[in-house]
Protein backbone atom coordinates (compact mmCIF):
# COMPACT_ATOMS: atom_id res chain seq x y z
CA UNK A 1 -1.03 10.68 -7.37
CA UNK A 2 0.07 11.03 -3.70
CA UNK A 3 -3.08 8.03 -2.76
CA UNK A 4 -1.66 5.55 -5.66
CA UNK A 5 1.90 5.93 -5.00
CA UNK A 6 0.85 5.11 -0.85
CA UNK A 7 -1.28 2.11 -2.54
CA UNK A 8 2.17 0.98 -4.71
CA UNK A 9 4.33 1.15 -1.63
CA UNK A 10 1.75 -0.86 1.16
CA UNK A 11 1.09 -3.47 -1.72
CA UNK A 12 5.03 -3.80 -2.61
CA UNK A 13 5.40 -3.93 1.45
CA UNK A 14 2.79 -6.59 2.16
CA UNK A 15 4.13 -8.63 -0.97
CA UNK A 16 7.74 -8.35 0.66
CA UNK A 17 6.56 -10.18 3.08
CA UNK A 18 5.94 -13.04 1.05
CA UNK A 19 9.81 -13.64 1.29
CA UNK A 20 10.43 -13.11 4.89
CA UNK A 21 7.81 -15.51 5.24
CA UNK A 22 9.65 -18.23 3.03
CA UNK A 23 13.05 -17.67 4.94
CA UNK A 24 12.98 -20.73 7.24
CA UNK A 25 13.27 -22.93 4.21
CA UNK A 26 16.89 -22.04 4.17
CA UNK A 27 17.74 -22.17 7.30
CA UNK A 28 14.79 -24.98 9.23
CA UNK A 29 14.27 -28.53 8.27
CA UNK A 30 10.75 -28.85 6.45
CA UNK A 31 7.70 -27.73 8.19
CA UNK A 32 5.35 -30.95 8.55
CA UNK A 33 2.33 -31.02 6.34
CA UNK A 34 0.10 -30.59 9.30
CA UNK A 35 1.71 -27.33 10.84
CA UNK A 36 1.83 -26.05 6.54
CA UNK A 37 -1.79 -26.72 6.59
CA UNK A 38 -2.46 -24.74 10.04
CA UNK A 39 -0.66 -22.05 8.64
CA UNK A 40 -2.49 -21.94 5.25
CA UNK A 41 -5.78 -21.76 7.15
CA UNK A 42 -5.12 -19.09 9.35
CA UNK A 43 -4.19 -17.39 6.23
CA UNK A 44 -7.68 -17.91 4.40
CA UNK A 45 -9.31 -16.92 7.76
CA UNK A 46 -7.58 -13.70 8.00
CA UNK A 47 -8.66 -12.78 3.89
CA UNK A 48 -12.16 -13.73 4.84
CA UNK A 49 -12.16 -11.48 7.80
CA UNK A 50 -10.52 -9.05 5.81
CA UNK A 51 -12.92 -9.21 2.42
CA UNK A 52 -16.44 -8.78 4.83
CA UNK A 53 -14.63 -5.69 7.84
CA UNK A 54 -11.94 -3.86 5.33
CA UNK A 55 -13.63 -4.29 1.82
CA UNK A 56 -17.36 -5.08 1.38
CA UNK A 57 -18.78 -3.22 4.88
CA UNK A 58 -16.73 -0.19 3.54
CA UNK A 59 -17.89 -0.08 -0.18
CA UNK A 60 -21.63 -0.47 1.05
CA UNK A 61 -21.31 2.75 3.67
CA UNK A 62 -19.64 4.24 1.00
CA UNK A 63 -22.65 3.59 -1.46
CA UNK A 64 -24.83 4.65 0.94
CA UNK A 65 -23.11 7.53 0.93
CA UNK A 66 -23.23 7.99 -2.39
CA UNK A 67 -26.95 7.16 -3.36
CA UNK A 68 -28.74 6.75 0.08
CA UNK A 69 -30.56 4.10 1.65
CA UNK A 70 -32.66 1.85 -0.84
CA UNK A 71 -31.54 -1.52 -3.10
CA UNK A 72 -28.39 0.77 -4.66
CA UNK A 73 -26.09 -0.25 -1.66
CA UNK A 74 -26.78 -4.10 -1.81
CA UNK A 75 -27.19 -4.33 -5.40
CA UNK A 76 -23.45 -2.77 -6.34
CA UNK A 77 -22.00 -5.13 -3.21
CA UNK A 78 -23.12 -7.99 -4.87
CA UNK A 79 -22.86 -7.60 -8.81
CA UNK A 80 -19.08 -6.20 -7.94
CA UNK A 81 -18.29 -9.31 -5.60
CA UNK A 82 -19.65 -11.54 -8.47
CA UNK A 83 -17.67 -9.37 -10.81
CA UNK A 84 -14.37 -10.08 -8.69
CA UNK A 85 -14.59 -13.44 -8.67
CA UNK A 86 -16.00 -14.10 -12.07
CA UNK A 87 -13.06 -12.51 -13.33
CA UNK A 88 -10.32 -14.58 -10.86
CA UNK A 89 -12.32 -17.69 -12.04
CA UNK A 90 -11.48 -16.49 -15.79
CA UNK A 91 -7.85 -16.26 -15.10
CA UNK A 92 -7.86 -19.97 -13.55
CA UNK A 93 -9.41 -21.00 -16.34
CA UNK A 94 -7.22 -19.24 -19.36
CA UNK A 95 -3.85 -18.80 -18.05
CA UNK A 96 -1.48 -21.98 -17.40
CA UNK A 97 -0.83 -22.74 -14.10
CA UNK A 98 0.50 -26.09 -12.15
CA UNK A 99 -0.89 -26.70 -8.21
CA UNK A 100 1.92 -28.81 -6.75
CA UNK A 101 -0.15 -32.18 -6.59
CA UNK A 102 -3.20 -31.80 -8.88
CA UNK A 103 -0.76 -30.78 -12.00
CA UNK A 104 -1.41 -28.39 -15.06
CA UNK A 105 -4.78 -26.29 -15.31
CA UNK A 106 -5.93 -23.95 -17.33
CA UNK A 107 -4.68 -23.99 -21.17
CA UNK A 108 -1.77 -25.75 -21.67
CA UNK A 109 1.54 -24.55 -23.09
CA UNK A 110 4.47 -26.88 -23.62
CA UNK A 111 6.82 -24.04 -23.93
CA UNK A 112 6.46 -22.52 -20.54
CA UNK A 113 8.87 -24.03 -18.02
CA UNK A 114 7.56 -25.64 -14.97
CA UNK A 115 9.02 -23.15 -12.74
CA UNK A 116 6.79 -20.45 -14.77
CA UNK A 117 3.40 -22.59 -14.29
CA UNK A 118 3.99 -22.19 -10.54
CA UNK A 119 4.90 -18.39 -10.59
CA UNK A 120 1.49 -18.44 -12.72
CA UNK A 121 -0.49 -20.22 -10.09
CA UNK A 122 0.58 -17.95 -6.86
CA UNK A 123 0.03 -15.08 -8.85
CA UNK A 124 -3.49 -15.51 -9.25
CA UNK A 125 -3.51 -16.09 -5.54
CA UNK A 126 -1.15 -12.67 -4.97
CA UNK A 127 -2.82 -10.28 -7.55
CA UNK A 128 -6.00 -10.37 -5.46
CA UNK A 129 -4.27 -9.40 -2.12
CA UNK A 130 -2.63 -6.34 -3.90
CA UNK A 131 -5.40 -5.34 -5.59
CA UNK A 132 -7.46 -5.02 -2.66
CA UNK A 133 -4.32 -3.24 -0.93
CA UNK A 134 -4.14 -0.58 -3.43
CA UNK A 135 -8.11 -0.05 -3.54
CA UNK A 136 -7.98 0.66 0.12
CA UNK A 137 -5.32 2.87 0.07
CA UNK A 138 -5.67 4.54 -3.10
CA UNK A 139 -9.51 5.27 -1.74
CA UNK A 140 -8.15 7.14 0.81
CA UNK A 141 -9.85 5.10 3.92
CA UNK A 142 -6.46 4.97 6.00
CA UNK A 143 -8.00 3.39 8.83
CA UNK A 144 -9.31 0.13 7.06
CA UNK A 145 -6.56 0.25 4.26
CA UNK A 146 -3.99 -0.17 7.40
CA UNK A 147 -5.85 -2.81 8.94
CA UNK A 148 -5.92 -4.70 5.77
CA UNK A 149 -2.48 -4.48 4.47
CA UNK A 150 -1.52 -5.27 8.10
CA UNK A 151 -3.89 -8.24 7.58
CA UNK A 152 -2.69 -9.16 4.23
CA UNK A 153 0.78 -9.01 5.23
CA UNK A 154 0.30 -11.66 7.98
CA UNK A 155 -1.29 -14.18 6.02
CA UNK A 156 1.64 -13.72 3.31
CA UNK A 157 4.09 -15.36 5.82
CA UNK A 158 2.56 -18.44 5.77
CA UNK A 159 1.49 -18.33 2.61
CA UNK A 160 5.39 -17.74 1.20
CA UNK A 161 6.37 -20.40 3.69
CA UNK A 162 3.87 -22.90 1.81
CA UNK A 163 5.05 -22.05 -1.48
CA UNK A 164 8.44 -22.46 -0.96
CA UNK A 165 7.88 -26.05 0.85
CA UNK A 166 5.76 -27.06 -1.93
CA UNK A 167 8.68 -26.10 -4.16
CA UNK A 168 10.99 -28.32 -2.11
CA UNK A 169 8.54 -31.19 -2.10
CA UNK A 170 8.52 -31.41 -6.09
CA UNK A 171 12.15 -31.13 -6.10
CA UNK A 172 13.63 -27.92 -6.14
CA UNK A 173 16.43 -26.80 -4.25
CA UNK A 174 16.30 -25.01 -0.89
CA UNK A 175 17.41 -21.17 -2.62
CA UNK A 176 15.51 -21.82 -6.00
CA UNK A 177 12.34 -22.42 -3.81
CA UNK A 178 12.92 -19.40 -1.41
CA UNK A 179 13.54 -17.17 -4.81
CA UNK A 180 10.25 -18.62 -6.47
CA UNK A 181 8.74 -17.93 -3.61
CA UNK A 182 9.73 -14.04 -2.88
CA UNK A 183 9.13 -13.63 -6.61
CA UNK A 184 5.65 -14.50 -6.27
CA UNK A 185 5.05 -11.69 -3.70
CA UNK A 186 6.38 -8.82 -6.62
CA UNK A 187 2.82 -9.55 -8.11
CA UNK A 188 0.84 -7.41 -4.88
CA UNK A 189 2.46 -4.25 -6.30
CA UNK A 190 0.76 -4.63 -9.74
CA UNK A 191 -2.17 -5.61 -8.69
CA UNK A 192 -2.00 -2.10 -5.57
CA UNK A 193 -1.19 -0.19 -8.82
CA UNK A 194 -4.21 -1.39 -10.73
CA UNK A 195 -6.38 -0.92 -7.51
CA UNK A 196 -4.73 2.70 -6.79
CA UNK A 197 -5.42 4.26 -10.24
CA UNK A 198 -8.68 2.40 -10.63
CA UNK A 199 -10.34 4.07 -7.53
CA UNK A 200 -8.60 7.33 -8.26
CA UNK A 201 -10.12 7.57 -11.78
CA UNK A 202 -13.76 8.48 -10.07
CA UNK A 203 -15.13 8.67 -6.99
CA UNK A 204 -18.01 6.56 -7.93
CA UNK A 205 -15.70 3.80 -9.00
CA UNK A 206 -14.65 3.50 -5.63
CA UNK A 207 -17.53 0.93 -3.69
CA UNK A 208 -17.21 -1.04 -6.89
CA UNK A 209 -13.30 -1.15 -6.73
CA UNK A 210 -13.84 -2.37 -2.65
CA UNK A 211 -16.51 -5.10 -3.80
CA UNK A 212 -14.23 -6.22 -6.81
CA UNK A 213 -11.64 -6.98 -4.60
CA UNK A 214 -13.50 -8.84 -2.31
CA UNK A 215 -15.24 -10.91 -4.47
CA UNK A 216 -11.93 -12.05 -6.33
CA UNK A 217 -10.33 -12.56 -2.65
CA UNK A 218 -13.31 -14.56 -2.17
CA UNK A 219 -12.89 -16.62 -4.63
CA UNK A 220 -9.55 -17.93 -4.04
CA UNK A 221 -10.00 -18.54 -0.71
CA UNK A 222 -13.09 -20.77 -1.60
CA UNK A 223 -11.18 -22.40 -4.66
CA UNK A 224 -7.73 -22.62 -3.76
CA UNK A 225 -6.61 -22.22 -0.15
CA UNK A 226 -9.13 -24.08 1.50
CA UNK A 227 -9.75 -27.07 -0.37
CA UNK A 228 -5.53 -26.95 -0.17
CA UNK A 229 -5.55 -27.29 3.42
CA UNK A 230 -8.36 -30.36 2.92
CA UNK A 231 -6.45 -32.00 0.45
CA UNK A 232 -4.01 -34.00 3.79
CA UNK A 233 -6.86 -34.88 5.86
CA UNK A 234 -5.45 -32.35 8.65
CA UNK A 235 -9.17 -31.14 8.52
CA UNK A 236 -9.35 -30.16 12.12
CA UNK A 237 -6.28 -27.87 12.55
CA UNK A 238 -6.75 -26.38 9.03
CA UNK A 239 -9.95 -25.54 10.60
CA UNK A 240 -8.83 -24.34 13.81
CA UNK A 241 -6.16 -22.19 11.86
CA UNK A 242 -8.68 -20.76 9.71
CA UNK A 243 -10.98 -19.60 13.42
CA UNK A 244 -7.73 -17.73 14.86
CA UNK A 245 -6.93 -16.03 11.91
CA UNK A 246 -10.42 -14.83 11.35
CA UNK A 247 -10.88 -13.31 14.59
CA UNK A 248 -7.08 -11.78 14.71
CA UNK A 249 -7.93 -10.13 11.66
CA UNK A 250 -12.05 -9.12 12.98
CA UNK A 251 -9.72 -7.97 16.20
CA UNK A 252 -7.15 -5.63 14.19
CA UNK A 253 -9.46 -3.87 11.98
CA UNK A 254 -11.84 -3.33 14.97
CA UNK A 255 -9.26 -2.04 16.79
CA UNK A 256 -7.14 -0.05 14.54
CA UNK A 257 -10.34 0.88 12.95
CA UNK A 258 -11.03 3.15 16.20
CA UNK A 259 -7.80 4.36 16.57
């Protein structure tokens, strides 16, 4: 109980961040779309770096662990990463959502408000990030849980930054954004909850849990955040956001992982 409740409180922490992250929008003129763009790909770096040095390297020297050298290892890193994302891909596809430019996905419903569709879309993004928050703490791996949530938590400033300027730019208010937007981070505590009691349940559930969470991290970052920092043509300092936040992250859990 002690492990999930730590898993609860990083994941409700790193999704807090999410709003400190979308302050400037009350108080700054609007970031330009090349800076939001910079900002969003230093945040898929750092979840890349994060899903390979905090998530999958763990869950396969746990599964060695576990069952030894041989296929075992490998084999539960990559059906649990497919896992992951197969089910992130399922909730793109079934549960309504609106992307600022590209509109409505997944199955439409006329009686959810707009407002909604976009709270629906960020938390796909969000549940990910607390979900692999809560499976590193609530596995009790305090060096790489830290790392991660530390990692998690920087790429949430941008992230609630982008949010809340997208909000602007399809015409909400400057408060109704920045409340959209820190509403979106309350979704990392469910999903630290889910990852908490999941790996608690067995100790054998715990490479998969690691894996799961990568692979859905994954996913997003392929799907969503990358093609949304294409999407301008600022191609070259999405790119060059996406190197320094790979290798900040690689240099944190490195680091912190010797502590």
């Amino acid at each position: 109980m002690e492990l999930v409740l730590t898993a609860l409180l990083a994941s409700t922490i790193t999704g807090g961040l999410t709003a400190v992250g979308a302050l400037p929008i009350l108080i700054g003129k609007k970031p330009s779309e090349e800076f939001n763009d910079t900002l969003l790909g230093f945040a898929a770096g750092v979840m890349l770096a994060a899903s390979f040095f905090s998530l999958i390297i763990p869950s396969i020297d746990i599964s060695t662990q576990i069952y030894g050298e041989g296929p075992w290892p490998a084999a539960i890193a990559v059906v649990g990463i497919l896992l992951g994302a197969l089910t992130i891909a399922l909730f793109d596809r079934l549960v309504p959502h609106e992307h600022f430019i590209s509109g409505v996905e997944g199955r439409s419903n006329a009686k959810i408000a707009g407002v909604w569709l976009f709270i629906f879309a960020i938390a796909i993004h969000n549940f990910p990030e607390g979900l692999a928050v809560g499976v590193a703490y609530g596995s009790g791996q305090q060096e790489n849980a830290f790392s991660l949530a530390l990692g998690i938590g920087l790429q949430n400033l941008p992230e609630g930054l982008a949010v809340a300027v997208g909000l602007v730019a399809v015409g909400y208010n400057r408060l109704k954004a920045f409340l959209v937007a820190a509403l979106t981070g309350l979704i990392e505590p469910l999903g630290g909850l889910f990852g908490g009691v999941f790996v608690n349940i067995s100790e054998l559930l715990l490479p998969w849990g690691l894996v799961f969470a990568a692979g859905a991290m994954l996913f997003v970052i392929s799907h969503e955040i990358i093609p949304e920092t294409h999407r301008h043509g600022h191609h070259s300092r999405a790119t060059s956001g996406l190197m320094v936040g790979l290798v900040v992250m690689l240099f944190l859990d490195v680091w912190l992982g010797a502590v």
